[in-house]
N, C-alpha and C. Protein backbone atom coordinates (compact mmCIF):
# COMPACT_ATOMS: atom_id res chain seq x y z
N UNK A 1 0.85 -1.18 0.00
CA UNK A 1 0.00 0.00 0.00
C UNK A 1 0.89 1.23 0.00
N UNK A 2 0.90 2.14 -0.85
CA UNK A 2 1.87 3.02 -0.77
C UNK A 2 1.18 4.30 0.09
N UNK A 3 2.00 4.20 0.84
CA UNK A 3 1.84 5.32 2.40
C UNK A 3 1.38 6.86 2.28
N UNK A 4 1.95 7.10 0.40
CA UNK A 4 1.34 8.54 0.50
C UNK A 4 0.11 8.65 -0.14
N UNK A 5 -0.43 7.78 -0.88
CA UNK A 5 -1.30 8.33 -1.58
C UNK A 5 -2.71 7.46 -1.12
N UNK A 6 -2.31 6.53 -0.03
CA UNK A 6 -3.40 5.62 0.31
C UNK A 6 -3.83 4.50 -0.34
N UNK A 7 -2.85 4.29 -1.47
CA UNK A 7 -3.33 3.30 -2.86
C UNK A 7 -3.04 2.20 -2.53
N UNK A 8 -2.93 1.10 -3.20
CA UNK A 8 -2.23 -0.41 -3.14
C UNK A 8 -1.12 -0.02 -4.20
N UNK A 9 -0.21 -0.45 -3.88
CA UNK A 9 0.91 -0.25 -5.10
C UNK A 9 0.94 -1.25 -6.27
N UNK A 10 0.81 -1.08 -7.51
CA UNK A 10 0.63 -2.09 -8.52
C UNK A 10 2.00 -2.96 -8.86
N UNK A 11 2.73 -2.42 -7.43
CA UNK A 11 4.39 -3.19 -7.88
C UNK A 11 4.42 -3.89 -6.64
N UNK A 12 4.98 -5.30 -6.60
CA UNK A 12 5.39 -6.06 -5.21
C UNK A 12 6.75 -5.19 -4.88
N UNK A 13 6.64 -5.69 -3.48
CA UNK A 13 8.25 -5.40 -2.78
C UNK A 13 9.18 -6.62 -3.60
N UNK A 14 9.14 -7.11 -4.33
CA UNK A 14 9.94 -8.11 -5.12
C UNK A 14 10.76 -7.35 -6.25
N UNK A 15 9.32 -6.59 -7.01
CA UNK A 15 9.65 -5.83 -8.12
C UNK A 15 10.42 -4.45 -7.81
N UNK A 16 10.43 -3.94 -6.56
CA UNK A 16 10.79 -2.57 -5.78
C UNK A 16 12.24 -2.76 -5.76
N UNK A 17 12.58 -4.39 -5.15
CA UNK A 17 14.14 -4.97 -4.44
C UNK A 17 14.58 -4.65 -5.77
N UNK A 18 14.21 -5.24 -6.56
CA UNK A 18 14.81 -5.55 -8.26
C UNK A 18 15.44 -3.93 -9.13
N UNK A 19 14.07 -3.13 -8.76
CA UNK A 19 14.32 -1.90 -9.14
C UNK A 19 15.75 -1.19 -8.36
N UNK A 20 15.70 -1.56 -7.04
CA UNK A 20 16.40 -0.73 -6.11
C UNK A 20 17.85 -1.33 -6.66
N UNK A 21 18.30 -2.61 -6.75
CA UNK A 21 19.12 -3.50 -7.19
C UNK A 21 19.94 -3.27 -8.67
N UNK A 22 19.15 -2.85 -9.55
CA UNK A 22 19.37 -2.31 -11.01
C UNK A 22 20.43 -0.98 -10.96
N UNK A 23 19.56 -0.05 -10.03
CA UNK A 23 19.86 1.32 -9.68
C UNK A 23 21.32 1.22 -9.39
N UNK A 24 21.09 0.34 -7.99
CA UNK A 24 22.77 0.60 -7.37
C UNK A 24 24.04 -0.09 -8.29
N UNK A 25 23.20 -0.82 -9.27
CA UNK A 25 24.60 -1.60 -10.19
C UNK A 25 24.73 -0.21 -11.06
N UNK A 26 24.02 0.05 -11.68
CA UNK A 26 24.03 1.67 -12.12
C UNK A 26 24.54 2.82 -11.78
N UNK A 27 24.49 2.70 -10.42
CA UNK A 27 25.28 4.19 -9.98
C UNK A 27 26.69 3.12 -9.65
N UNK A 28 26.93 2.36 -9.08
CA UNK A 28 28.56 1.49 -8.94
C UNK A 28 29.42 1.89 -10.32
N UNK A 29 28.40 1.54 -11.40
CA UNK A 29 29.05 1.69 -12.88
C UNK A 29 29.98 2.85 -13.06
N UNK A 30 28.78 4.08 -12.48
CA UNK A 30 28.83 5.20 -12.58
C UNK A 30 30.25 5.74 -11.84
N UNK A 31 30.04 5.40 -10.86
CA UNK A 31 31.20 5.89 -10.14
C UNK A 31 32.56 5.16 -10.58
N UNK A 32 32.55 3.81 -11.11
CA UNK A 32 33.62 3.40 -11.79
C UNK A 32 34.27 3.91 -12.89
N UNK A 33 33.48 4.90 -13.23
CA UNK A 33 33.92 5.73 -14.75
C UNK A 33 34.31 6.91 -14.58
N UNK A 34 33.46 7.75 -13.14
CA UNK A 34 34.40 8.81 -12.49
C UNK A 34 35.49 8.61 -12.16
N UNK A 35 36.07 7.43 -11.22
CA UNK A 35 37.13 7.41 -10.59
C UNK A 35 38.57 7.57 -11.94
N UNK A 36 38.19 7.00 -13.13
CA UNK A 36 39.53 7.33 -14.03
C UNK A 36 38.99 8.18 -14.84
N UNK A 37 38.00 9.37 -14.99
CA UNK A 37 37.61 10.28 -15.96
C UNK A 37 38.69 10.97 -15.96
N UNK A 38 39.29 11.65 -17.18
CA UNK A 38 40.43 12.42 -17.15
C UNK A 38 40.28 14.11 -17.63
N UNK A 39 38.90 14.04 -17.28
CA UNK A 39 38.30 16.01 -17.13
C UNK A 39 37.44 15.63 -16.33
N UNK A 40 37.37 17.21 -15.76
CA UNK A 40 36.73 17.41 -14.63
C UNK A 40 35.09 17.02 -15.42
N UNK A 41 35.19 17.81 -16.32
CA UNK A 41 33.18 17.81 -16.67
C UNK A 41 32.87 16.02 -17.10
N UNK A 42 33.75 15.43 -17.89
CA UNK A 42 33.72 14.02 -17.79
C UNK A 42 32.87 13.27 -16.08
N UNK A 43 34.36 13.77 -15.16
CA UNK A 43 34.08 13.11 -13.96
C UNK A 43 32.82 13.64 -13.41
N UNK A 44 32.51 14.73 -13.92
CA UNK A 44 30.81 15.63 -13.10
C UNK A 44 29.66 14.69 -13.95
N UNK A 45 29.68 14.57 -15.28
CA UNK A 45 28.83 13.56 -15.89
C UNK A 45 28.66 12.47 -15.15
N UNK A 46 29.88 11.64 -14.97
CA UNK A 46 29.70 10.20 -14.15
C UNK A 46 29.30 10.14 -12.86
N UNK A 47 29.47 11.31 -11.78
CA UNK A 47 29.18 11.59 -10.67
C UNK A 47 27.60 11.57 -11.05
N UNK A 48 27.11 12.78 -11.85
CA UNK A 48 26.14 13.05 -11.60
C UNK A 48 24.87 11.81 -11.86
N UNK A 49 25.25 10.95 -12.84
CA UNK A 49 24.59 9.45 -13.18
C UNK A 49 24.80 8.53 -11.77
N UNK A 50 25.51 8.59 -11.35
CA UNK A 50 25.70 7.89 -9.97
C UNK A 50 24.68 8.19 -8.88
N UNK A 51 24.99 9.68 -8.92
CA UNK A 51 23.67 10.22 -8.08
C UNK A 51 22.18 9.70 -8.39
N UNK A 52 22.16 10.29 -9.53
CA UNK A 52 20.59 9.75 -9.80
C UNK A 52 19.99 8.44 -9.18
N UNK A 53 20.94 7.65 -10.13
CA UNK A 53 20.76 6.14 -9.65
C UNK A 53 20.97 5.77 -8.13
N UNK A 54 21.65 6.14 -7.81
CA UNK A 54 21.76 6.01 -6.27
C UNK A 54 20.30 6.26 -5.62
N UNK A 55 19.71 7.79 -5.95
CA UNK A 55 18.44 8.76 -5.38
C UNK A 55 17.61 7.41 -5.63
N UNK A 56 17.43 6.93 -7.05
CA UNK A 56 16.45 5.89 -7.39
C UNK A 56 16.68 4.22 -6.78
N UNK A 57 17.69 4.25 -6.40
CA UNK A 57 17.52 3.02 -5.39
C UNK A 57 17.44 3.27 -3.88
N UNK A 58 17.39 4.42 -3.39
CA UNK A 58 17.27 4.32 -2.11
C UNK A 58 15.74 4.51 -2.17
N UNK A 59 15.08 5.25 -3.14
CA UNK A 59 13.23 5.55 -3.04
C UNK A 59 12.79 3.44 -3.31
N UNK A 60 13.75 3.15 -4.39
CA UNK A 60 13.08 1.68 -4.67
C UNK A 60 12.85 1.39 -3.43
N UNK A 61 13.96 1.19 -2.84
CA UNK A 61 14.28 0.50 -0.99
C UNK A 61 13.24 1.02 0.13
N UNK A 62 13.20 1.95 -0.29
CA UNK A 62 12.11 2.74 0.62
C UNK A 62 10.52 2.51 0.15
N UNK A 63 10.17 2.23 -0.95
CA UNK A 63 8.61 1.71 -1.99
C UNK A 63 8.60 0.39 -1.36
N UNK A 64 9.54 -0.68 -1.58
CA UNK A 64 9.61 -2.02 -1.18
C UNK A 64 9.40 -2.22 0.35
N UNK A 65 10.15 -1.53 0.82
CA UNK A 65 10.07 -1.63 2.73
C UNK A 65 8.97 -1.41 3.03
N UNK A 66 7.99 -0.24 2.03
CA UNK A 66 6.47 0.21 2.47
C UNK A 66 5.60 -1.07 1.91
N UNK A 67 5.65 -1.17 0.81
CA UNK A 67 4.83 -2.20 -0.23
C UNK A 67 5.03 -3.62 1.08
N UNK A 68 5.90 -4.00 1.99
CA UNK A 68 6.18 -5.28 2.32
C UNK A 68 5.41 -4.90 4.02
N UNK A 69 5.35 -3.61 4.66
CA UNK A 69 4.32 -3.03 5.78
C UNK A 69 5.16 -2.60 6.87
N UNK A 70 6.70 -2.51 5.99
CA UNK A 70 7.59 -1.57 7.47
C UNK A 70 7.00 -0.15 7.57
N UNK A 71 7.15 0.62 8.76
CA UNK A 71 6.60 1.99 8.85
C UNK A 71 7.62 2.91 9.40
N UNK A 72 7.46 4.09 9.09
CA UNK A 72 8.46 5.09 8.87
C UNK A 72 9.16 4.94 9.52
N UNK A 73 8.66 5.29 10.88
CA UNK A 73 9.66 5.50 11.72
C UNK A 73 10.74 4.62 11.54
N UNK A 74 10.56 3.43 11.39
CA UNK A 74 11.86 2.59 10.90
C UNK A 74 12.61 2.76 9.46
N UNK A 75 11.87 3.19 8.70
CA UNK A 75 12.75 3.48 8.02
C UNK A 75 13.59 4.96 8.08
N UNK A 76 13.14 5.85 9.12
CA UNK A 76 13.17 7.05 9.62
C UNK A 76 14.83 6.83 10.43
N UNK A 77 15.06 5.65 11.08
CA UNK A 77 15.52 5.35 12.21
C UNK A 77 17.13 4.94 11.10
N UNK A 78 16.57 3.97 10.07
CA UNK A 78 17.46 3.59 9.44
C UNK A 78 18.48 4.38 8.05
N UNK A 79 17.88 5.39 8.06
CA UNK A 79 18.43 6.44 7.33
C UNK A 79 18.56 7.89 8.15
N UNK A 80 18.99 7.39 9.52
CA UNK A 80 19.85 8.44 10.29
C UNK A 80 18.55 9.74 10.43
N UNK A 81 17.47 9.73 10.52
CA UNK A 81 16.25 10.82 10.92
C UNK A 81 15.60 10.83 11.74
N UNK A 82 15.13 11.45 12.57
CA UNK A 82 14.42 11.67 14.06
C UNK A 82 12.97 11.19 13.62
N UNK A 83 12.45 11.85 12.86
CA UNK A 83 10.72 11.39 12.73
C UNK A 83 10.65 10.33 10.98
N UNK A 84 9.35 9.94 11.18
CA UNK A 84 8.88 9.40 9.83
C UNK A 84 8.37 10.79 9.27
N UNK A 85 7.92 11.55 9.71
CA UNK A 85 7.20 12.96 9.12
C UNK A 85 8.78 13.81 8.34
N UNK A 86 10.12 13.49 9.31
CA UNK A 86 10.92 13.89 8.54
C UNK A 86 11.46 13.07 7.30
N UNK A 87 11.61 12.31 7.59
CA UNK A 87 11.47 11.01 6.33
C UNK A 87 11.06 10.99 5.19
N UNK A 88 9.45 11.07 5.51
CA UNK A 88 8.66 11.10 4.36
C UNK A 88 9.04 12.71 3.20
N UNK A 89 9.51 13.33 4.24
CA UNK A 89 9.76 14.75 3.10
C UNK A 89 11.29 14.61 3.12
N UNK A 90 12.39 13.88 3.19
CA UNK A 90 13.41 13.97 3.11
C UNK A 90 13.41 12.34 1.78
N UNK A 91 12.83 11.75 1.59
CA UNK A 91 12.68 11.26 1.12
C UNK A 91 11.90 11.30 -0.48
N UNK A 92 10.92 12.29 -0.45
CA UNK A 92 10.32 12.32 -1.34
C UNK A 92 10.50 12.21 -2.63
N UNK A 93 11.50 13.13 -2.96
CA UNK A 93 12.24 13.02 -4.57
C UNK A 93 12.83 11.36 -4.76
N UNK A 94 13.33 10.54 -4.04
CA UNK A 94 14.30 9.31 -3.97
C UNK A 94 12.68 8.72 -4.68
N UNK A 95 11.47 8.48 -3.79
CA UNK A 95 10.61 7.82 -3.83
C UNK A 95 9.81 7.95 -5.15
N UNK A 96 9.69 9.20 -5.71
CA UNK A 96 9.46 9.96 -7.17
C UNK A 96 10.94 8.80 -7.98
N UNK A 97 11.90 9.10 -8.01
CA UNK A 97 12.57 8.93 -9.03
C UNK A 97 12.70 7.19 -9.26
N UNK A 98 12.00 6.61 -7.78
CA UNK A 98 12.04 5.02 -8.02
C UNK A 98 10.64 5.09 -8.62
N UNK A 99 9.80 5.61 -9.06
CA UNK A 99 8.46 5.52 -9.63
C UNK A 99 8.77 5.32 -11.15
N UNK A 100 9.61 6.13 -11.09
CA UNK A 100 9.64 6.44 -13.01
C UNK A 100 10.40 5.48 -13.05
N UNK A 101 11.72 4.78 -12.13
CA UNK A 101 12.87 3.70 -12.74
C UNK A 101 11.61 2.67 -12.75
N UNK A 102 11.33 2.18 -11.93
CA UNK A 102 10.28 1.11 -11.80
C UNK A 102 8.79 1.32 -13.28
N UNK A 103 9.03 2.25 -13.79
CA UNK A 103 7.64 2.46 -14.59
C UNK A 103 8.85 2.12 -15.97
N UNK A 104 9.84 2.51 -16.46
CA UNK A 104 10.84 2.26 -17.18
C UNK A 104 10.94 0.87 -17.23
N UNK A 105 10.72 -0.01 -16.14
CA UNK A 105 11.28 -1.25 -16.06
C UNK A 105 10.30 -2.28 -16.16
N UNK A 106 9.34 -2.15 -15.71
CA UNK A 106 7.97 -2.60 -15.73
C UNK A 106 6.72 -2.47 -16.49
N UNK A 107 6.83 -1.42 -16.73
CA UNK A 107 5.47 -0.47 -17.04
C UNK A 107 4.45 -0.58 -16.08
N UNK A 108 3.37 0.39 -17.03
CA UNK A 108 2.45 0.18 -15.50
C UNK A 108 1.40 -0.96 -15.75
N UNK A 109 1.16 -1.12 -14.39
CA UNK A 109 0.21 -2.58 -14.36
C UNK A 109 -1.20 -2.41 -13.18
N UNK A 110 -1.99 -2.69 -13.57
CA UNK A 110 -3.27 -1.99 -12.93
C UNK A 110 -3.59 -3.26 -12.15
């Protein structure tokens, strides 16, 4: 059930792990291509693909943990934040950008 919008999520925590999983081989890549870029704007390209992918596997991780019935506060707890209320808005963009990797990867399914 995804926590913000009150819905059922049309993706398992299976399909979320998978998404989140894709991401981080993605940003690893990424950062493997910064570490010997030999210009700076090169190494800002590869950084900045790292990031993304990174943002989009920590929202996967965070969709899946919800989709499976962990609640904020734990995931609040586990990404170093005092509340789930801070969470949920420190989180938000990560959780957006695993929507679209996961809609890329899946499509949508009703």
């Amino acid at each position: 059930m995804s926590q913000t919008l009150g819905t059922r999520s049309p993706h398992t925590p299976a399909d979320w792990w998978v998404t989140a999983d894709q991401a981080r081989h993605a940003a690893q890549d990424s950062l493997g291509g910064a570490a010997t870029a030999p210009d700076l704007l090169g190494t800002l390209a590869e950084l900045d693909r790292a990031r993304r992918a990174s943002t989009a596997a920590v929202g996967a991780a965070v969709e899946a943990l919800l989709t499976a019935g962990a609640h904020w506060e734990d995931i609040a707890a586990a990404v170093g934040l005092d509340s789930a209320d801070d969470a949920r808005r420190a989180l938000t963009a990560a959780r957006r950008e695993a929507g679209a990797a996961i809609e890329r990867r899946l499509g949508h399914r009703a």
